[in-house]
PDB file of N, CA and C in Angstrom:
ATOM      1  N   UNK A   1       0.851  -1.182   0.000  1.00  0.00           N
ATOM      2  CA  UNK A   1       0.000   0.000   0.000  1.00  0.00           C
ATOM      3  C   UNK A   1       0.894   1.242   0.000  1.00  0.00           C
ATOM      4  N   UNK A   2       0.245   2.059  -1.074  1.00  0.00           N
ATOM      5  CA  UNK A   2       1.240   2.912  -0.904  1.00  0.00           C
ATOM      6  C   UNK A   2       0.942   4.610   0.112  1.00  0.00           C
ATOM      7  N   UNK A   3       1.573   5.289   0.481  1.00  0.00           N
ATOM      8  CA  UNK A   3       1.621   6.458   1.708  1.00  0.00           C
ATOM      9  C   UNK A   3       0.322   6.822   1.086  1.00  0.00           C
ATOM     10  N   UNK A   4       0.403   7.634   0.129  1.00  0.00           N
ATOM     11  CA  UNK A   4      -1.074   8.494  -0.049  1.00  0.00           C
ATOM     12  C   UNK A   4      -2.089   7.667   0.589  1.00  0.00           C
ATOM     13  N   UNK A   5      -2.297   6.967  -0.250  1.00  0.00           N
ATOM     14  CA  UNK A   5      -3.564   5.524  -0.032  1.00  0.00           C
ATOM     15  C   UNK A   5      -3.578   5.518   2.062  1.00  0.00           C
ATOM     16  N   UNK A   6      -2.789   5.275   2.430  1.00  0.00           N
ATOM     17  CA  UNK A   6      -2.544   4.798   3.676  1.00  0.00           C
ATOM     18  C   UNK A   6      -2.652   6.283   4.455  1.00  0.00           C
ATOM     19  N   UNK A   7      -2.532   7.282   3.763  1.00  0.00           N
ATOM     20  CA  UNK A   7      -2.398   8.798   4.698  1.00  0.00           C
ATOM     21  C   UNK A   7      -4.144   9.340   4.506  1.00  0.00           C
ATOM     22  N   UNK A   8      -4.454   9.029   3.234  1.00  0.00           N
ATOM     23  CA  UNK A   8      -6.008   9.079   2.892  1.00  0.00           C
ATOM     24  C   UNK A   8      -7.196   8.198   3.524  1.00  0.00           C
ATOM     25  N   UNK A   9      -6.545   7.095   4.035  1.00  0.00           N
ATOM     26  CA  UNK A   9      -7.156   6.098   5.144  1.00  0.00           C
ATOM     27  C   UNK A   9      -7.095   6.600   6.374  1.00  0.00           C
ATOM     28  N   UNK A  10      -5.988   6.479   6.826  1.00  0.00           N
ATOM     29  CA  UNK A  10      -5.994   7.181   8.152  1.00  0.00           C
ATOM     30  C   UNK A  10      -6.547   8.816   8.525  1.00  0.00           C
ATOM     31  N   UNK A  11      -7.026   9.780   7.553  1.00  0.00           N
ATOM     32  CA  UNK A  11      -7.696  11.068   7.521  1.00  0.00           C
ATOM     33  C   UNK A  11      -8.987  10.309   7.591  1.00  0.00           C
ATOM     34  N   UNK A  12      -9.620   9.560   6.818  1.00  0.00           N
ATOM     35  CA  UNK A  12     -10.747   9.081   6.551  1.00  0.00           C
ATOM     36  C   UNK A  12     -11.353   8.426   8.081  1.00  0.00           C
ATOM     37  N   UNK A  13     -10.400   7.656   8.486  1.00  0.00           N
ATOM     38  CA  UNK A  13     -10.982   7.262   9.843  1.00  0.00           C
ATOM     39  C   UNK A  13     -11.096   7.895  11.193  1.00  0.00           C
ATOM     40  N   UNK A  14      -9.791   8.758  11.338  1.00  0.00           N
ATOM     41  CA  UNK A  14     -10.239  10.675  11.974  1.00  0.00           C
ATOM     42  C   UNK A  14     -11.464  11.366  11.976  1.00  0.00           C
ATOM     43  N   UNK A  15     -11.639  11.438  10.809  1.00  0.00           N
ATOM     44  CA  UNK A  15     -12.909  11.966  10.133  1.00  0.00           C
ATOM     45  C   UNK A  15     -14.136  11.350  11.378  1.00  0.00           C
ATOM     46  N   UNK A  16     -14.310  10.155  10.796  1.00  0.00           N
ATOM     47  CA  UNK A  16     -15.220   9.432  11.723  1.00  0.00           C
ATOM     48  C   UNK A  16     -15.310   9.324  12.802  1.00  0.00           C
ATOM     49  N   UNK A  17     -14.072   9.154  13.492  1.00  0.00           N
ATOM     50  CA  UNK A  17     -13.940   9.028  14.972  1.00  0.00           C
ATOM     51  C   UNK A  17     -14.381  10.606  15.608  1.00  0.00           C
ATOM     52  N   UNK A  18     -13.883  11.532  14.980  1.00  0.00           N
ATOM     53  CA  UNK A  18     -13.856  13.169  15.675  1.00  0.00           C
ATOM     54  C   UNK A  18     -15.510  13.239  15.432  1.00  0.00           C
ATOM     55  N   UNK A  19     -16.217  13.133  14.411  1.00  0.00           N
ATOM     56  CA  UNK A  19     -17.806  12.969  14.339  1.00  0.00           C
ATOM     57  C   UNK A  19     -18.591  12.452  15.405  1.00  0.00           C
ATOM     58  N   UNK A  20     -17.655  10.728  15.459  1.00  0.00           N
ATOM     59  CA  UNK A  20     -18.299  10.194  16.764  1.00  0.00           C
ATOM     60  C   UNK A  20     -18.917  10.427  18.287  1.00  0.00           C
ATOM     61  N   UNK A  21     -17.352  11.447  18.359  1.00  0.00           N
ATOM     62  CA  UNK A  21     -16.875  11.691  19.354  1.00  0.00           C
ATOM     63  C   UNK A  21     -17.000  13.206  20.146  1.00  0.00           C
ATOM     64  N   UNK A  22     -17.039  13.970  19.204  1.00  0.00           N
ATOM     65  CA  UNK A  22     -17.396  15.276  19.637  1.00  0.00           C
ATOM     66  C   UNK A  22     -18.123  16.058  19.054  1.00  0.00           C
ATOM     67  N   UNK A  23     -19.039  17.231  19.758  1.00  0.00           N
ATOM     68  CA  UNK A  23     -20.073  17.900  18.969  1.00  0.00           C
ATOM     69  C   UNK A  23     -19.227  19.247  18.388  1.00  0.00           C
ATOM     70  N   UNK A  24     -19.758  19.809  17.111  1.00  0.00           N
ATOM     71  CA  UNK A  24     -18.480  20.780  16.232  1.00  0.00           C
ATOM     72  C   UNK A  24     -19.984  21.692  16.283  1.00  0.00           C
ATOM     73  N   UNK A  25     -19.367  23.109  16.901  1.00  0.00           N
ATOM     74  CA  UNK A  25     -17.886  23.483  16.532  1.00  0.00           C
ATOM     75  C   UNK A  25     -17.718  22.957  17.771  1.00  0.00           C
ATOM     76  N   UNK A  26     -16.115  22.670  18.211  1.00  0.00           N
ATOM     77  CA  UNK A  26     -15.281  22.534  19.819  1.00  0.00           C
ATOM     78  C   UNK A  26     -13.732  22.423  19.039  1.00  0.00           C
ATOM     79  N   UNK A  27     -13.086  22.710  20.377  1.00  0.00           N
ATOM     80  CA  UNK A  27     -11.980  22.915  20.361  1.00  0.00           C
ATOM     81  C   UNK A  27     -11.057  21.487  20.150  1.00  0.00           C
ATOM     82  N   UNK A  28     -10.381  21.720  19.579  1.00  0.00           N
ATOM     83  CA  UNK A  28      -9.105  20.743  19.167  1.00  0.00           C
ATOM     84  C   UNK A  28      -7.964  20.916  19.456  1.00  0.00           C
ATOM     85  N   UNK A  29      -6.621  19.897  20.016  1.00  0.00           N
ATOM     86  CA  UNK A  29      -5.281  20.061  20.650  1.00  0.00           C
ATOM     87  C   UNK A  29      -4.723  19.412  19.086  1.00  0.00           C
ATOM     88  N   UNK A  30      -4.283  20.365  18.620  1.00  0.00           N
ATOM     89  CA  UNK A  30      -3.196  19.429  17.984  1.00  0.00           C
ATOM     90  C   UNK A  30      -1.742  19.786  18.210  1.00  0.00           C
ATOM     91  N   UNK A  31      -1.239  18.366  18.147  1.00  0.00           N
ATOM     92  CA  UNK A  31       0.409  18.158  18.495  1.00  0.00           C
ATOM     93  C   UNK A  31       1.537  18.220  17.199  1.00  0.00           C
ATOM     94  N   UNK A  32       2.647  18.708  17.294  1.00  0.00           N
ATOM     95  CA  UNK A  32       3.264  18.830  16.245  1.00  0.00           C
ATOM     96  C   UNK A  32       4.883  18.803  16.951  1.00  0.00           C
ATOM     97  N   UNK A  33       5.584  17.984  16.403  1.00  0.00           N
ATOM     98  CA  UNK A  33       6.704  18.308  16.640  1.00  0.00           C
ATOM     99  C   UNK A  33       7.828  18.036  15.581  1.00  0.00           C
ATOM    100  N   UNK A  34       8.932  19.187  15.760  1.00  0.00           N
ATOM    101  CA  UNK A  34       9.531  19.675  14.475  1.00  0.00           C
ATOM    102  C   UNK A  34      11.123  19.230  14.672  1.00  0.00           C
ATOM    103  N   UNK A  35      11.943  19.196  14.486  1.00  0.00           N
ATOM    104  CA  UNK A  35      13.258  19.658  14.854  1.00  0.00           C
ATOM    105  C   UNK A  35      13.825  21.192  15.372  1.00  0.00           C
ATOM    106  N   UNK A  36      14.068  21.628  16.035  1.00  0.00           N
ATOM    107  CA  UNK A  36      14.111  22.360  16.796  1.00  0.00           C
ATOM    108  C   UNK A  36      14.422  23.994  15.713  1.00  0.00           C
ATOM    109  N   UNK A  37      13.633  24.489  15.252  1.00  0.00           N
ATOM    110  CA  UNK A  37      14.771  25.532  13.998  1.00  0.00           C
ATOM    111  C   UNK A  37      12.816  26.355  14.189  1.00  0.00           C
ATOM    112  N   UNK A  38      13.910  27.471  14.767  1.00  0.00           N
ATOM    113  CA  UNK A  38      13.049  28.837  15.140  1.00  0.00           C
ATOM    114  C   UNK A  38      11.695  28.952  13.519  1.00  0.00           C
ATOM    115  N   UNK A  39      12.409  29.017  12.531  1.00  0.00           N
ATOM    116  CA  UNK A  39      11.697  28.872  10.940  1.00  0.00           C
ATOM    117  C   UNK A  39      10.527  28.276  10.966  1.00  0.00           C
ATOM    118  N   UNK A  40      10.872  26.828  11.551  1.00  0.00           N
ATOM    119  CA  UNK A  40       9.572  25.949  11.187  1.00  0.00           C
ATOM    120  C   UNK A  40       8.461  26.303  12.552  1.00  0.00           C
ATOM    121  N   UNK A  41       9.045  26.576  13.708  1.00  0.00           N
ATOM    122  CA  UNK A  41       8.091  26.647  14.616  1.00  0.00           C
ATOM    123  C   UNK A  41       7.346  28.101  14.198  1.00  0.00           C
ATOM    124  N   UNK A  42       7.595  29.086  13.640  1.00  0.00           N
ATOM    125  CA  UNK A  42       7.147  30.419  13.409  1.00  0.00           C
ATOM    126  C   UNK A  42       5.847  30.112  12.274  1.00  0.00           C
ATOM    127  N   UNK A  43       6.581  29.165  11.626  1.00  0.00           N
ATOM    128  CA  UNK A  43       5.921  28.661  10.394  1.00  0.00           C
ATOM    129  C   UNK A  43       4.251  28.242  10.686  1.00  0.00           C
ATOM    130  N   UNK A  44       4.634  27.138  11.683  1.00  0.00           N
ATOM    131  CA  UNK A  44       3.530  26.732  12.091  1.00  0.00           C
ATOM    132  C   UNK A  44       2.431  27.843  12.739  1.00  0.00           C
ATOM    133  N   UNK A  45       3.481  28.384  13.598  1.00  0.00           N
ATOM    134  CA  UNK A  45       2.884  29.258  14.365  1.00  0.00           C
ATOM    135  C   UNK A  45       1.578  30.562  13.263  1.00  0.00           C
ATOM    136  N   UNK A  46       2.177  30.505  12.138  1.00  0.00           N
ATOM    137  CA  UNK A  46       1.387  31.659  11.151  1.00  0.00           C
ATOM    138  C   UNK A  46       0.772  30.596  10.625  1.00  0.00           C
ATOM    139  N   UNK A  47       0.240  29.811  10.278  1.00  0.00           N
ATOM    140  CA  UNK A  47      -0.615  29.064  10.158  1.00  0.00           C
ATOM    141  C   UNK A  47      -1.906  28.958  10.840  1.00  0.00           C
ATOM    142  N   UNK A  48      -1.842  29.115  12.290  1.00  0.00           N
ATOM    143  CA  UNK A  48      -3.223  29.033  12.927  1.00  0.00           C
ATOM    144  C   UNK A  48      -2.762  30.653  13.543  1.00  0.00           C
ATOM    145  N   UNK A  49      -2.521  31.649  13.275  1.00  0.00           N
ATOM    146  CA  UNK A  49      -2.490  32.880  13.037  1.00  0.00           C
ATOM    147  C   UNK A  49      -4.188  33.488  12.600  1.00  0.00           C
ATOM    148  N   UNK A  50      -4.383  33.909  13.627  1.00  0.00           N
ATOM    149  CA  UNK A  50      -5.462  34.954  13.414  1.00  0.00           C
ATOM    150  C   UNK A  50      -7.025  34.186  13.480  1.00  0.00           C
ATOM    151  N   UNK A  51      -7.012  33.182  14.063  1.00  0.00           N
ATOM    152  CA  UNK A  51      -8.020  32.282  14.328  1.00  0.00           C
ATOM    153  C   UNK A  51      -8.039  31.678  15.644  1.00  0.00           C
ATOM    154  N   UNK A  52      -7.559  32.783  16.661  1.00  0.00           N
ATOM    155  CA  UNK A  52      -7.993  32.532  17.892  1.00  0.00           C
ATOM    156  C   UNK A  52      -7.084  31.108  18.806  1.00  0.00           C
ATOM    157  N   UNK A  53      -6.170  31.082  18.202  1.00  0.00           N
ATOM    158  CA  UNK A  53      -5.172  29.699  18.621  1.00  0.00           C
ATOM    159  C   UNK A  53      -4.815  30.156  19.526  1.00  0.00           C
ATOM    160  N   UNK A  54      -4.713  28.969  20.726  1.00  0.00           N
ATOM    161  CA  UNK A  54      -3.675  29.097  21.959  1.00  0.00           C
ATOM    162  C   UNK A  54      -2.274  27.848  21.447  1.00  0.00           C
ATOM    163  N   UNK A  55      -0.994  28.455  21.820  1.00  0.00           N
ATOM    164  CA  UNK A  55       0.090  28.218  21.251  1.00  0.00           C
ATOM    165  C   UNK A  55       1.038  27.797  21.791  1.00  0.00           C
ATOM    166  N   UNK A  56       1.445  26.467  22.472  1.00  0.00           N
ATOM    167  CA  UNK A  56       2.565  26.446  22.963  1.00  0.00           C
ATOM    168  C   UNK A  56       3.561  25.360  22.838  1.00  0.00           C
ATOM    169  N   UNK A  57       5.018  25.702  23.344  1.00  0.00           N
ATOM    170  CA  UNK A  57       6.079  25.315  22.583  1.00  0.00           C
ATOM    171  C   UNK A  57       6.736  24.364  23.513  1.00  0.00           C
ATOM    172  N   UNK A  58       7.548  22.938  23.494  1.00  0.00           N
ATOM    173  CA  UNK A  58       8.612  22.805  24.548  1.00  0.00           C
ATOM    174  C   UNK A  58       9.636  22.238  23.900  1.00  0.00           C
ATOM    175  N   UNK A  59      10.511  22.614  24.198  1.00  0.00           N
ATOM    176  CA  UNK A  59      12.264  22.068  23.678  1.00  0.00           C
ATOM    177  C   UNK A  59      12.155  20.428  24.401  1.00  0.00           C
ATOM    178  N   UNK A  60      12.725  19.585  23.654  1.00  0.00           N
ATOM    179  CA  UNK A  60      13.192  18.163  24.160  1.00  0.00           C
ATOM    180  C   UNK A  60      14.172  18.459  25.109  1.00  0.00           C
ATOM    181  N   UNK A  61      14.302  17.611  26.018  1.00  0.00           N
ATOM    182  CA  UNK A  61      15.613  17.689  27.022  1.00  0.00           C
ATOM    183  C   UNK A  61      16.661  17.941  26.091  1.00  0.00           C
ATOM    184  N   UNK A  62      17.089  17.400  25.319  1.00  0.00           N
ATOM    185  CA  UNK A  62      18.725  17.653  24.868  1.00  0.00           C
ATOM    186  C   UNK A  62      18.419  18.991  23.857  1.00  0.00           C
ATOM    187  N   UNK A  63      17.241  19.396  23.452  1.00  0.00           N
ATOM    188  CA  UNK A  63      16.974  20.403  22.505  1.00  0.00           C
ATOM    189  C   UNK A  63      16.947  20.613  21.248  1.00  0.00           C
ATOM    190  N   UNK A  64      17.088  19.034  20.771  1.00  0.00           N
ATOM    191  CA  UNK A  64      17.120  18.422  19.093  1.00  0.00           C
ATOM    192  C   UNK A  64      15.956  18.633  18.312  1.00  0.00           C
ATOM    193  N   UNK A  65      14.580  18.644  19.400  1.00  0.00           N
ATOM    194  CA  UNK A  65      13.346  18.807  18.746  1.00  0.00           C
ATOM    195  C   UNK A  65      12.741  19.753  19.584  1.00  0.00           C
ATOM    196  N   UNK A  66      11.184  20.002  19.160  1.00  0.00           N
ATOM    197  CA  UNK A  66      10.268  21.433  19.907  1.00  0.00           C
ATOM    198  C   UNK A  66       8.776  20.794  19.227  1.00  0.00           C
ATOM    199  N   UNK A  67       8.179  20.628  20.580  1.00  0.00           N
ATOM    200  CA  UNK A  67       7.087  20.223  20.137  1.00  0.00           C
ATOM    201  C   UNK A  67       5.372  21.336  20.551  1.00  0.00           C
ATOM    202  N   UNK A  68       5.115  21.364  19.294  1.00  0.00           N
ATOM    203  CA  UNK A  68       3.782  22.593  19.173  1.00  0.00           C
ATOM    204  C   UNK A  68       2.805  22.215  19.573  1.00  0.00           C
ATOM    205  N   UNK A  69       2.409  22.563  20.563  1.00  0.00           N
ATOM    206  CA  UNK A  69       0.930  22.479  20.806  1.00  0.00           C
ATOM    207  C   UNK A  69      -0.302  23.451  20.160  1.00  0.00           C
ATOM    208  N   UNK A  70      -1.491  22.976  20.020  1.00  0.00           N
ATOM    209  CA  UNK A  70      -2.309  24.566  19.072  1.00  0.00           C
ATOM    210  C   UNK A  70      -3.221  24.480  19.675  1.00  0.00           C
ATOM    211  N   UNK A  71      -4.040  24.781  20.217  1.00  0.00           N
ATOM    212  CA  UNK A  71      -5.514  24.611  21.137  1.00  0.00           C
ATOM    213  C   UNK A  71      -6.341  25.410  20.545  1.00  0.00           C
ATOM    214  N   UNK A  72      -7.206  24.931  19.328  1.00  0.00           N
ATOM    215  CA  UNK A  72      -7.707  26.049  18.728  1.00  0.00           C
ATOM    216  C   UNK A  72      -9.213  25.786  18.520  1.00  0.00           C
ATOM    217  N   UNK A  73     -10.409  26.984  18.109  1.00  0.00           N
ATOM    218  CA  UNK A  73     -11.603  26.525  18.161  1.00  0.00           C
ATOM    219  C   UNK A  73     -11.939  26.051  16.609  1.00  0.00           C
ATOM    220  N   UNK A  74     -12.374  24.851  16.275  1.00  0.00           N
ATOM    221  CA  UNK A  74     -12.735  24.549  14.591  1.00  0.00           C
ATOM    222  C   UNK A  74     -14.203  23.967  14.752  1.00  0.00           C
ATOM    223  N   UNK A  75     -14.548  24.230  12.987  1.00  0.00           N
ATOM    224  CA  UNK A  75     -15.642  24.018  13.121  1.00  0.00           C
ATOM    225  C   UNK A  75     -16.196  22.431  13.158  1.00  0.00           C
ATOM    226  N   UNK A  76     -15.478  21.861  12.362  1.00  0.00           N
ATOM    227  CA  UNK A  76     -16.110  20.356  12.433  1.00  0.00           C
ATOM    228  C   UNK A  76     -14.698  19.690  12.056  1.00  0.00           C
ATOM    229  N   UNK A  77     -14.643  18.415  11.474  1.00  0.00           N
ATOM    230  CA  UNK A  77     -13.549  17.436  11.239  1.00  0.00           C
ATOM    231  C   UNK A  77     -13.560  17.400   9.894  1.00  0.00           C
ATOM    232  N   UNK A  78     -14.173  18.217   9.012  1.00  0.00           N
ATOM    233  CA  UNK A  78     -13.276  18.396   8.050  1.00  0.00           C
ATOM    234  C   UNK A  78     -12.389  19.767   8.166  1.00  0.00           C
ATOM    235  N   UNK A  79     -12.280  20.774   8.449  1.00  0.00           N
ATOM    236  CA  UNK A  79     -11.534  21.862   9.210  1.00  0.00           C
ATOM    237  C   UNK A  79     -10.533  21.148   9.773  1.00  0.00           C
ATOM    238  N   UNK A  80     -11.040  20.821  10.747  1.00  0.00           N
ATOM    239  CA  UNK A  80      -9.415  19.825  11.597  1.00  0.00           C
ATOM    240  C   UNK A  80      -8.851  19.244  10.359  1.00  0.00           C
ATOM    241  N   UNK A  81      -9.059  18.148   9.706  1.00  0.00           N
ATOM    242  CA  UNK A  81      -8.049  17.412   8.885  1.00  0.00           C
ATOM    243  C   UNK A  81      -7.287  18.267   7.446  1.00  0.00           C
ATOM    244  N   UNK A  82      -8.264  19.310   7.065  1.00  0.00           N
ATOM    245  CA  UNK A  82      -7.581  20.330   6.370  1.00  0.00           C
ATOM    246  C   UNK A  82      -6.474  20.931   6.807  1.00  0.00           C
ATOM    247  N   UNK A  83      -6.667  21.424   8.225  1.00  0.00           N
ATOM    248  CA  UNK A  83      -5.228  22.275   9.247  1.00  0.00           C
ATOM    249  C   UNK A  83      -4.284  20.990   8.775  1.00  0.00           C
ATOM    250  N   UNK A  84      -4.672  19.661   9.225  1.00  0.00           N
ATOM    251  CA  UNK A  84      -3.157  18.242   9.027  1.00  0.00           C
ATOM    252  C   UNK A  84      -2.616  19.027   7.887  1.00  0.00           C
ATOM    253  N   UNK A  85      -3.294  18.717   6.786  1.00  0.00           N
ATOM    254  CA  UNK A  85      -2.584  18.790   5.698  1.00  0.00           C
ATOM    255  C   UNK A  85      -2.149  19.680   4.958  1.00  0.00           C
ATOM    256  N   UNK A  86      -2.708  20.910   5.736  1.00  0.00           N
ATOM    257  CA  UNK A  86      -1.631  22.043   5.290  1.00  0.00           C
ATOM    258  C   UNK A  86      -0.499  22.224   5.807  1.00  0.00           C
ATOM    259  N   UNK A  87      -0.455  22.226   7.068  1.00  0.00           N
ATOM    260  CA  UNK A  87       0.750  21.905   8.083  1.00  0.00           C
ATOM    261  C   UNK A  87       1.799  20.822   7.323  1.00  0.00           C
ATOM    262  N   UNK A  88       1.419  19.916   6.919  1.00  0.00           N
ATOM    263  CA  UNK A  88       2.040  18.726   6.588  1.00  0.00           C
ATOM    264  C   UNK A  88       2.755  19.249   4.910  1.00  0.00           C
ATOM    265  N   UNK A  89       1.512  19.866   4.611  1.00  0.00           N
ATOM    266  CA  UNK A  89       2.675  20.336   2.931  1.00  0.00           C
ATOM    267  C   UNK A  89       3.424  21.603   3.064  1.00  0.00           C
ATOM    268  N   UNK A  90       3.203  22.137   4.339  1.00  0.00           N
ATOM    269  CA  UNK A  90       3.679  23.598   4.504  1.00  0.00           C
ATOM    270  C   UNK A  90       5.158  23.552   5.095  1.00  0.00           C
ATOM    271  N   UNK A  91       5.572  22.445   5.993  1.00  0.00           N
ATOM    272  CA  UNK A  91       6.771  22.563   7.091  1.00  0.00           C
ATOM    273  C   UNK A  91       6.692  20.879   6.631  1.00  0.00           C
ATOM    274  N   UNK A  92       8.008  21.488   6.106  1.00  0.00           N
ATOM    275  CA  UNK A  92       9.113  19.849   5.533  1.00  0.00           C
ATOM    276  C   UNK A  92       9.421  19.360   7.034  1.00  0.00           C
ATOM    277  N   UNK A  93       9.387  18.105   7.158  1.00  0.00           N
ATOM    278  CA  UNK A  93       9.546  17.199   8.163  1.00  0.00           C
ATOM    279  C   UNK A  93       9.005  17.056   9.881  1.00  0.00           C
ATOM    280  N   UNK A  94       7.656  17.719   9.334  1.00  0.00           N
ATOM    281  CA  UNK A  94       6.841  17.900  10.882  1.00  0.00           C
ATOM    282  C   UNK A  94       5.946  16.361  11.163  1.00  0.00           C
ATOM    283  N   UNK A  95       5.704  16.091  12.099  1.00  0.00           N
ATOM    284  CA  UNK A  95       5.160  14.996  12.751  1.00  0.00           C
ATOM    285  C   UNK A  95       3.953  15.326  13.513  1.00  0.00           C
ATOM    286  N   UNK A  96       3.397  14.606  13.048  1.00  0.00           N
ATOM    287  CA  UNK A  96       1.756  15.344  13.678  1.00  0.00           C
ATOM    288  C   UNK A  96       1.209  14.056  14.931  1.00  0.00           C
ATOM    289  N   UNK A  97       0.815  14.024  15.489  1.00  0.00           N
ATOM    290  CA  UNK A  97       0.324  13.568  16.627  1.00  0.00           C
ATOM    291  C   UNK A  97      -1.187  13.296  16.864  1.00  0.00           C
TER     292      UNK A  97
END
């Protein structure tokens, strides 16, 4: 199987579960963590820019990585899985959670 196929599955079953699971609009945590480079965290950071995001950051113990937190209000689970995948084509080598 190849990534798309398998990245389009796993959005697809998000989808469902966040439906299941919570009434929209409500708030969503998403996790992100980058390698540690001021660029990509800013990056992210203008991304949920101007839509009411709470934002926060922590360095790994040794300081190799920095992981983003976003606490933000969306409207339903397609909104949420749109933010994944802009994030994801926007900042080369981020890890989403």
């Amino acid at each position: 199987m190849n990534n798309d196929k398998k990245t389009e599955e796993f959005y697809k079953k998000l989808k469902e579960q966040l439906y299941d699971t919570t009434l929209w609009p409500s708030e969503y945590l998403y996790k992100f963590i980058v390698v540690t480079d001021k660029i990509k965290i800013v990056k992210i950071e203008a991304l949920f820019d101007n839509i009411g995001a709470v934002i926060n950051t922590t360095e790994s113990k040794n300081g190799k990585y920095t992981s983003v937190s976003v606490n933000v209000q969306m409207k339903n689970p397609d909104a949420v899985i749109a933010k994944y995948k802009e994030v994801a084509e926007k900042i080369e080598g981020v890890i989403s959670l």
